[in-house]
PDB file of N, CA and C in Angstrom:
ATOM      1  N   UNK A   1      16.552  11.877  -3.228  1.00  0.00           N
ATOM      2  CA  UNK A   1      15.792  10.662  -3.394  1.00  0.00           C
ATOM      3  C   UNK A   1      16.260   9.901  -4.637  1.00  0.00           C
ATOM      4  N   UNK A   2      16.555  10.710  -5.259  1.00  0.00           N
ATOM      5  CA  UNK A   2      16.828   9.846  -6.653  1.00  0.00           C
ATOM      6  C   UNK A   2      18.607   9.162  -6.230  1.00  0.00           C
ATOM      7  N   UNK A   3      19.656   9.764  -5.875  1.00  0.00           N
ATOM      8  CA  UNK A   3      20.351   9.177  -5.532  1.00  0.00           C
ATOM      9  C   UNK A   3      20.598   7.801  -4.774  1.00  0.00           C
ATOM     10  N   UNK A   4      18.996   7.779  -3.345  1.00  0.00           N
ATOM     11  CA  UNK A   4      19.083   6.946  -2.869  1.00  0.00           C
ATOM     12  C   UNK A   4      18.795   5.733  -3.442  1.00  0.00           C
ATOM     13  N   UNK A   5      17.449   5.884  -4.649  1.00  0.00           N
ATOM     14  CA  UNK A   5      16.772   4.830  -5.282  1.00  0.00           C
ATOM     15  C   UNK A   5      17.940   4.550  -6.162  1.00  0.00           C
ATOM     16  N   UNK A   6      18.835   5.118  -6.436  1.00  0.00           N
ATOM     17  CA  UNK A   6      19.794   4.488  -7.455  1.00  0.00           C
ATOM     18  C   UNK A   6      20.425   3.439  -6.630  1.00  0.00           C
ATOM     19  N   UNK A   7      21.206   4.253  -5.597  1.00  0.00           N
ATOM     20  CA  UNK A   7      22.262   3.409  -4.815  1.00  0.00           C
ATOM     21  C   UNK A   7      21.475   2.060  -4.008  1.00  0.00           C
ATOM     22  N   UNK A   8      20.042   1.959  -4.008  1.00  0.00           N
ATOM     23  CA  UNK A   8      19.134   0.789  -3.412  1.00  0.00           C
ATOM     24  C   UNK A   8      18.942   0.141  -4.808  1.00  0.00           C
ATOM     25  N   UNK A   9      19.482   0.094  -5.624  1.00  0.00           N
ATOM     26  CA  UNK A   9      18.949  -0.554  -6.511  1.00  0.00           C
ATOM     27  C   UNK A   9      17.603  -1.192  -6.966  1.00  0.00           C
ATOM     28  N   UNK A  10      17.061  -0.007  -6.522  1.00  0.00           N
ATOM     29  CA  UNK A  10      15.410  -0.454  -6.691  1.00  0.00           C
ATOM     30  C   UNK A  10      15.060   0.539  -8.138  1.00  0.00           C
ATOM     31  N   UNK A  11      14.449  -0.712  -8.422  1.00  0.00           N
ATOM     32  CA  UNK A  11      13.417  -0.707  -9.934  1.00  0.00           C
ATOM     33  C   UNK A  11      11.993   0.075  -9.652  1.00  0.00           C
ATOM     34  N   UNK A  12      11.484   0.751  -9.972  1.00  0.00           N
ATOM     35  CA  UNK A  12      10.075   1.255  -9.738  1.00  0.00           C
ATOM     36  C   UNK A  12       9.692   0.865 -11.181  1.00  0.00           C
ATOM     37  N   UNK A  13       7.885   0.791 -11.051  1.00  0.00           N
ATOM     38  CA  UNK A  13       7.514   0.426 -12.383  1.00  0.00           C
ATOM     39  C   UNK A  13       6.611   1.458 -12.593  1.00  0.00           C
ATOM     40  N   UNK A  14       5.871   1.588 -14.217  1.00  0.00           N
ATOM     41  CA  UNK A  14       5.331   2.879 -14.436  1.00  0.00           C
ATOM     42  C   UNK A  14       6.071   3.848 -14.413  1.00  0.00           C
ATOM     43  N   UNK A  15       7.115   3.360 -14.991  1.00  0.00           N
ATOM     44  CA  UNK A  15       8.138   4.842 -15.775  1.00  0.00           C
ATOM     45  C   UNK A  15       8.302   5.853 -14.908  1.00  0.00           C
ATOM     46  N   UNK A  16       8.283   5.132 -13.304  1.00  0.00           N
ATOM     47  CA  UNK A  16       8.507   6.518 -12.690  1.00  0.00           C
ATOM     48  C   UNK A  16      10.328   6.375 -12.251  1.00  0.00           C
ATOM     49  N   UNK A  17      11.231   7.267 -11.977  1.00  0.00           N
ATOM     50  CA  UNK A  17      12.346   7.256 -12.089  1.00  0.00           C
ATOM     51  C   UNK A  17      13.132   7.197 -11.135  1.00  0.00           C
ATOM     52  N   UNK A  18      12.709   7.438  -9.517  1.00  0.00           N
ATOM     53  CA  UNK A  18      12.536   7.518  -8.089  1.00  0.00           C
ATOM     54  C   UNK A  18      11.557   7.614  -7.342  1.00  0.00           C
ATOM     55  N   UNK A  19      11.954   7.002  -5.974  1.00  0.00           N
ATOM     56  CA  UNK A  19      10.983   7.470  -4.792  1.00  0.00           C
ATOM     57  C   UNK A  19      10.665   8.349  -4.547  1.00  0.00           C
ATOM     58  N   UNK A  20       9.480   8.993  -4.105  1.00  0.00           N
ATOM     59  CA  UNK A  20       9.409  10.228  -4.019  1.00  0.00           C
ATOM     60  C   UNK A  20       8.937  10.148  -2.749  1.00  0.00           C
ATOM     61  N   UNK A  21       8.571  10.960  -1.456  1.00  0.00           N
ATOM     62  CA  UNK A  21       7.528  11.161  -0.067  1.00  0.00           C
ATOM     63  C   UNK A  21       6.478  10.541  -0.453  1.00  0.00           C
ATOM     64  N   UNK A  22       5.633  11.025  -1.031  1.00  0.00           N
ATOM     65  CA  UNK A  22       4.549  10.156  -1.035  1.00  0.00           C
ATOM     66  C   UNK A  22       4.146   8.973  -1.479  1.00  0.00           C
ATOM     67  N   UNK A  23       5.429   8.655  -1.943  1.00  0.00           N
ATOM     68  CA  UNK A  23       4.883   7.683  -2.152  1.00  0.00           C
ATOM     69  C   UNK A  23       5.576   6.335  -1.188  1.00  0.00           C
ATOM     70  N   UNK A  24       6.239   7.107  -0.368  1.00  0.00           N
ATOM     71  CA  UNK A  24       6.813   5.999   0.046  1.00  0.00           C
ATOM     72  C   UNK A  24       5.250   6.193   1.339  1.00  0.00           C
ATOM     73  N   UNK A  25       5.154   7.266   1.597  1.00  0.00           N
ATOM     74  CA  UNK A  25       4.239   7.824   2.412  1.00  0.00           C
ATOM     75  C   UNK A  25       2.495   6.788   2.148  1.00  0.00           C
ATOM     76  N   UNK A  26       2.459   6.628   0.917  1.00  0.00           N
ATOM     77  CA  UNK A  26       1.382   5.548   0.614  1.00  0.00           C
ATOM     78  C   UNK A  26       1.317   4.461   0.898  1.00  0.00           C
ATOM     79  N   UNK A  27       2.917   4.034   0.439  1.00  0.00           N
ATOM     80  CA  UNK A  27       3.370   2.538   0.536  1.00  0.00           C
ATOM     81  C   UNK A  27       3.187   1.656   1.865  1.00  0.00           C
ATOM     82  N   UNK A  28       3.685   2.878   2.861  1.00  0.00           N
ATOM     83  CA  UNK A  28       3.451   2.515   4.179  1.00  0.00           C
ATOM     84  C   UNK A  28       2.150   1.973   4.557  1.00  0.00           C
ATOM     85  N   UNK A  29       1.277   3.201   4.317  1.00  0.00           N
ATOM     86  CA  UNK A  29      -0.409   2.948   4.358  1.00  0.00           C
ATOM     87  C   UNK A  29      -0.663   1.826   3.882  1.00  0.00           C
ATOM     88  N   UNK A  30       0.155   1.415   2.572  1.00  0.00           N
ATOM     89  CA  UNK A  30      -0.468   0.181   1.858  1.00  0.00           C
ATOM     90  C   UNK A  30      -0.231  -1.018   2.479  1.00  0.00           C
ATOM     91  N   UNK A  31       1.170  -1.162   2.888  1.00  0.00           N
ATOM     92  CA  UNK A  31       1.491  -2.469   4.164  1.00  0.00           C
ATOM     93  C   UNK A  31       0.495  -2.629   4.802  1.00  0.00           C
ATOM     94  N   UNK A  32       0.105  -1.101   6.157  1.00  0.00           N
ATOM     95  CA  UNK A  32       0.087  -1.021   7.272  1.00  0.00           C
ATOM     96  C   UNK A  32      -1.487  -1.821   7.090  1.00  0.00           C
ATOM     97  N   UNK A  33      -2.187  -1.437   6.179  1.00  0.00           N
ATOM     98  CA  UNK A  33      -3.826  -1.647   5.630  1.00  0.00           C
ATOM     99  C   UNK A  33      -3.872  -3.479   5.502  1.00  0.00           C
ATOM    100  N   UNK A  34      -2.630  -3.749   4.575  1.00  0.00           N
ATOM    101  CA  UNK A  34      -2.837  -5.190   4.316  1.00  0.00           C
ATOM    102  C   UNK A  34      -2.320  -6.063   5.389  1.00  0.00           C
ATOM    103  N   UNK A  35      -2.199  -5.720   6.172  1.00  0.00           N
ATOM    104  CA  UNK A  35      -1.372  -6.570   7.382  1.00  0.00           C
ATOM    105  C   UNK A  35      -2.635  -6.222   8.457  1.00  0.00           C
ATOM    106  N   UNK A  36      -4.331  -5.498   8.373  1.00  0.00           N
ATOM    107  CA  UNK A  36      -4.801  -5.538   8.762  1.00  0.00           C
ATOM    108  C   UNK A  36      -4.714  -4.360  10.048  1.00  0.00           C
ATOM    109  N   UNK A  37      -3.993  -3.543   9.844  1.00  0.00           N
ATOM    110  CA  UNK A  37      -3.835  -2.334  10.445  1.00  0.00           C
ATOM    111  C   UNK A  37      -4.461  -0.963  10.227  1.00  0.00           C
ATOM    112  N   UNK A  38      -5.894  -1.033   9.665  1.00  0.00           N
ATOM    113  CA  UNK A  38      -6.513  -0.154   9.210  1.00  0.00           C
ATOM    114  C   UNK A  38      -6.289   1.223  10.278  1.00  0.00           C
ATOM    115  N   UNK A  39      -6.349   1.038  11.392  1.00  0.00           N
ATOM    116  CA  UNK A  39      -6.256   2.106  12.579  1.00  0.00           C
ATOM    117  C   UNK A  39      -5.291   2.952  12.290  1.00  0.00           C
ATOM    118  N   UNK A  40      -4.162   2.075  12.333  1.00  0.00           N
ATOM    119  CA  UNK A  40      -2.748   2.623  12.241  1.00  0.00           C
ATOM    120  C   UNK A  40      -2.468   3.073  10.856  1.00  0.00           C
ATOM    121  N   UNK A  41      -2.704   2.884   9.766  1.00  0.00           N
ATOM    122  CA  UNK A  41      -2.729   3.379   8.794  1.00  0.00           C
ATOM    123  C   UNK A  41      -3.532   4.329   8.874  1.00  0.00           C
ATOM    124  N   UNK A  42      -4.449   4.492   9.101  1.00  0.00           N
ATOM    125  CA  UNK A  42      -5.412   5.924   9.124  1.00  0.00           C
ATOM    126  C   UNK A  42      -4.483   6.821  10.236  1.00  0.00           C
ATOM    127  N   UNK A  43      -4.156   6.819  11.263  1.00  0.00           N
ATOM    128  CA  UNK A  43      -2.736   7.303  11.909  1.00  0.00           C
ATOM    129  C   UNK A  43      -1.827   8.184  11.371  1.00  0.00           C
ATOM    130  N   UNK A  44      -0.775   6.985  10.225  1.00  0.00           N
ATOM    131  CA  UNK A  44       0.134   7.728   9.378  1.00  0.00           C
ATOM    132  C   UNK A  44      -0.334   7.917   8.582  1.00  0.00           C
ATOM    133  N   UNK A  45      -1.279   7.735   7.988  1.00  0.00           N
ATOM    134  CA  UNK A  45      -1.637   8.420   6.234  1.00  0.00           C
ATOM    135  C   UNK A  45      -2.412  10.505   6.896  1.00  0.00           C
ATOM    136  N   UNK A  46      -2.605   9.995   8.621  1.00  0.00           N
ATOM    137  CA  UNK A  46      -3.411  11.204   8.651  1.00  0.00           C
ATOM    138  C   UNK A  46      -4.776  11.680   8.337  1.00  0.00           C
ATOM    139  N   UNK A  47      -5.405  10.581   7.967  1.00  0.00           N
ATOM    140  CA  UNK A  47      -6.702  10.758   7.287  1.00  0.00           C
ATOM    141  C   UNK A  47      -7.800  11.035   8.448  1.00  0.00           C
ATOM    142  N   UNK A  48      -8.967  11.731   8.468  1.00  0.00           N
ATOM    143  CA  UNK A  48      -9.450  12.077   9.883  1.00  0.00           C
ATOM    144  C   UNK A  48     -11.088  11.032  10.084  1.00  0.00           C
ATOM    145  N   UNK A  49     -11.089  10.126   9.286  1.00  0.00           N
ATOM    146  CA  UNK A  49     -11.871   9.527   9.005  1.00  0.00           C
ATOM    147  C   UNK A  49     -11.511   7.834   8.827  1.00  0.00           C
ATOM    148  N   UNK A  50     -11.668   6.760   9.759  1.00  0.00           N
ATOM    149  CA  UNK A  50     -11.024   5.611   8.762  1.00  0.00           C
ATOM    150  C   UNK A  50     -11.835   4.902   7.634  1.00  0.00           C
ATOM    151  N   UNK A  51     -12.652   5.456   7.195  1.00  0.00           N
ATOM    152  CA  UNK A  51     -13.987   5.420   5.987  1.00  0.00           C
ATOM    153  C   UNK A  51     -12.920   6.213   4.805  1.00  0.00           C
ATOM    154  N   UNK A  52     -11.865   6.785   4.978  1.00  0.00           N
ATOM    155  CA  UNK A  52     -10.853   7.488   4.035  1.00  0.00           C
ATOM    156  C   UNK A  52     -10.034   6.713   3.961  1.00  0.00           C
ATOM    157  N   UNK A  53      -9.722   6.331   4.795  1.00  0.00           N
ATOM    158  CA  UNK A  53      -8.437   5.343   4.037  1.00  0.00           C
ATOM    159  C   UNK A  53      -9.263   4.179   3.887  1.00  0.00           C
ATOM    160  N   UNK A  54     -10.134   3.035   4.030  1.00  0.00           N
ATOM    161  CA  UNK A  54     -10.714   2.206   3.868  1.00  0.00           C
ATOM    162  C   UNK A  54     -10.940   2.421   2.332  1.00  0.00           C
ATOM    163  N   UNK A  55     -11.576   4.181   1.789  1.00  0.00           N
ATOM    164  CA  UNK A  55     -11.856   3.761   0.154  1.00  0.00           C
ATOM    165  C   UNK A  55     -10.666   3.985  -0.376  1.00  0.00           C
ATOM    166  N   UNK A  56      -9.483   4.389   0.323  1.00  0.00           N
ATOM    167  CA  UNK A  56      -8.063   4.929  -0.361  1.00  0.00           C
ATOM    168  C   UNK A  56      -7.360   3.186  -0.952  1.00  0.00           C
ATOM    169  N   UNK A  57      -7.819   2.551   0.178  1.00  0.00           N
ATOM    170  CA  UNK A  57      -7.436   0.997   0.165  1.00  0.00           C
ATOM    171  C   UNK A  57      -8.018   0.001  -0.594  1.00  0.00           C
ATOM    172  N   UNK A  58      -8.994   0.009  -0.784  1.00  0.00           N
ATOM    173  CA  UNK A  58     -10.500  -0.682  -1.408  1.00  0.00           C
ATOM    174  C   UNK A  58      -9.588  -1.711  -2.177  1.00  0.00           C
ATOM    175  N   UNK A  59      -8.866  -1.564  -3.122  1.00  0.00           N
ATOM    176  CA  UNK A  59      -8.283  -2.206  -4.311  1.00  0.00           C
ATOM    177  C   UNK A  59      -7.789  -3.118  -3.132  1.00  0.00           C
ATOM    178  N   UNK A  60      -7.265  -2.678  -2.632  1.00  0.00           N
ATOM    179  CA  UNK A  60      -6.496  -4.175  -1.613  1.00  0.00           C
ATOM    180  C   UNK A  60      -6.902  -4.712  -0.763  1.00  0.00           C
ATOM    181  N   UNK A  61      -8.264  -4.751  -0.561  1.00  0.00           N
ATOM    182  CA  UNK A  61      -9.283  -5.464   0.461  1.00  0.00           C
ATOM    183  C   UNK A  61      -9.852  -6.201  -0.487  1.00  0.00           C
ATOM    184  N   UNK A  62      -9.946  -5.983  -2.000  1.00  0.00           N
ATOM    185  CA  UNK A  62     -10.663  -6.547  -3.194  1.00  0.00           C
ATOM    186  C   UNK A  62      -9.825  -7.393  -3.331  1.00  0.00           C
ATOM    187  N   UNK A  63      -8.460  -7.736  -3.769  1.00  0.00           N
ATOM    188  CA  UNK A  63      -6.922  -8.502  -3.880  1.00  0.00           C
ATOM    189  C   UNK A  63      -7.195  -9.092  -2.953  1.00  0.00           C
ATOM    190  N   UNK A  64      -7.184  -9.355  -1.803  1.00  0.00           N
ATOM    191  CA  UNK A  64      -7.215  -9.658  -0.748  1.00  0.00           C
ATOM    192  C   UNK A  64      -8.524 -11.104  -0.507  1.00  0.00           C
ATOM    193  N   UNK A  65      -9.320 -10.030  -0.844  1.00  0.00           N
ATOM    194  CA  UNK A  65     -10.393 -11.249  -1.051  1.00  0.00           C
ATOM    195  C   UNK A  65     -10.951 -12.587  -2.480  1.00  0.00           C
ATOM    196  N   UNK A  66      -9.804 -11.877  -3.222  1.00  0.00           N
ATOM    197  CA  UNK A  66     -10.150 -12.708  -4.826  1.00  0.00           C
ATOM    198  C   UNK A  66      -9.173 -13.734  -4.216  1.00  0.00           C
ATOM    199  N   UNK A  67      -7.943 -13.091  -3.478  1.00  0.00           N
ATOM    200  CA  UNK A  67      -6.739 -14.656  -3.174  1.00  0.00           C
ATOM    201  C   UNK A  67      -7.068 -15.440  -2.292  1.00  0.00           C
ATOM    202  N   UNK A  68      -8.296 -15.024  -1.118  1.00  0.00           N
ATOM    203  CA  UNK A  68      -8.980 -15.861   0.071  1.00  0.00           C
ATOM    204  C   UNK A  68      -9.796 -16.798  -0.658  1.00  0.00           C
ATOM    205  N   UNK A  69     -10.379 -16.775  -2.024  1.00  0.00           N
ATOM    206  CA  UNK A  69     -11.464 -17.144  -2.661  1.00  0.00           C
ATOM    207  C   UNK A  69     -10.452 -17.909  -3.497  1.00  0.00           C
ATOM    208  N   UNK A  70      -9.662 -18.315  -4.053  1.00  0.00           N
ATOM    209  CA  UNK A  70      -9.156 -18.810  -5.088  1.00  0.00           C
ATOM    210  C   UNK A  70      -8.290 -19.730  -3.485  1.00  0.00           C
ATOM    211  N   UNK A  71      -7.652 -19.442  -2.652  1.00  0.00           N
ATOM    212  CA  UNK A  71      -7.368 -20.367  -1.586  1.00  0.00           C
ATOM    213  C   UNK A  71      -8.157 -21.300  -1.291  1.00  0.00           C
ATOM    214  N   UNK A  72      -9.213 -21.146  -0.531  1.00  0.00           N
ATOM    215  CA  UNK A  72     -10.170 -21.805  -0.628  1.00  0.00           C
ATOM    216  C   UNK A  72     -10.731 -22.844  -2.059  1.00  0.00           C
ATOM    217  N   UNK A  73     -10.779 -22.540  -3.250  1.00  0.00           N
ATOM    218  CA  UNK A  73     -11.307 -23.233  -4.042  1.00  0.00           C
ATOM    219  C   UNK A  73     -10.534 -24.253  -4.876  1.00  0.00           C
ATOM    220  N   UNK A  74      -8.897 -24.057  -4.603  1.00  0.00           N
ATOM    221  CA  UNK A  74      -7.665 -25.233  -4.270  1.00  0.00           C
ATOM    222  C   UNK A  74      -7.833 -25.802  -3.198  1.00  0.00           C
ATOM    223  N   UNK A  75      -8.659 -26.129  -2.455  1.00  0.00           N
ATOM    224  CA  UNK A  75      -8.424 -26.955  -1.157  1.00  0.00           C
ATOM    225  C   UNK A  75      -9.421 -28.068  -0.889  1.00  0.00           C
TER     226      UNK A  75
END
C-alpha cells in the first residue's frame, strides 16, 4: 500500500503516510452515504443495522445540510 500511495501520488492529510484497507474501506462508505446510498453503504461497510452506518455517517448528513442551508440563503 505504501508503494501504491507513493506511485498515485496521493497526499493524505493527518500525518498519515499511506492508504491503508480501511480506510479506503470507509472512504467508500463515505461516497456511497453522500451520493445518498445509505443501503448500499450499509452493504459494503457490512454493518447489520442501517441505524450503524447512519451514526457512522452523521458528520456528513450534518455537511450536507449546513451547504443545503447556506445554498439556499445565496439565492
Amino acid at each position: 500500500m505504501k508503494r501504491l500511495t507513493n506511485e498515485a501520488n496521493i497526499e493524505l492529510k493527518d500525518g498519515h503516510e499511506y492508504l491503508k484497507p480501511h480506510g479506503a474501506r470507509r472512504g467508500l462508505g463515505a461516497e456511497l452515504y453522500a451520493l445518498g446510498e445509505s443501503e448500499k453503504a450499509q452493504q459494503v461497510l457490512r454493518h447489520k443495522s442501517i441505524e450503524t452506518t447512519h451514526e457512522a455517517y452523521s458528520d456528513l448528513k450534518t455537511k450536507d445540510l449546513a451547504q443545503s442551508i447556506d445554498r439556499i440563503r445565496d439565492t
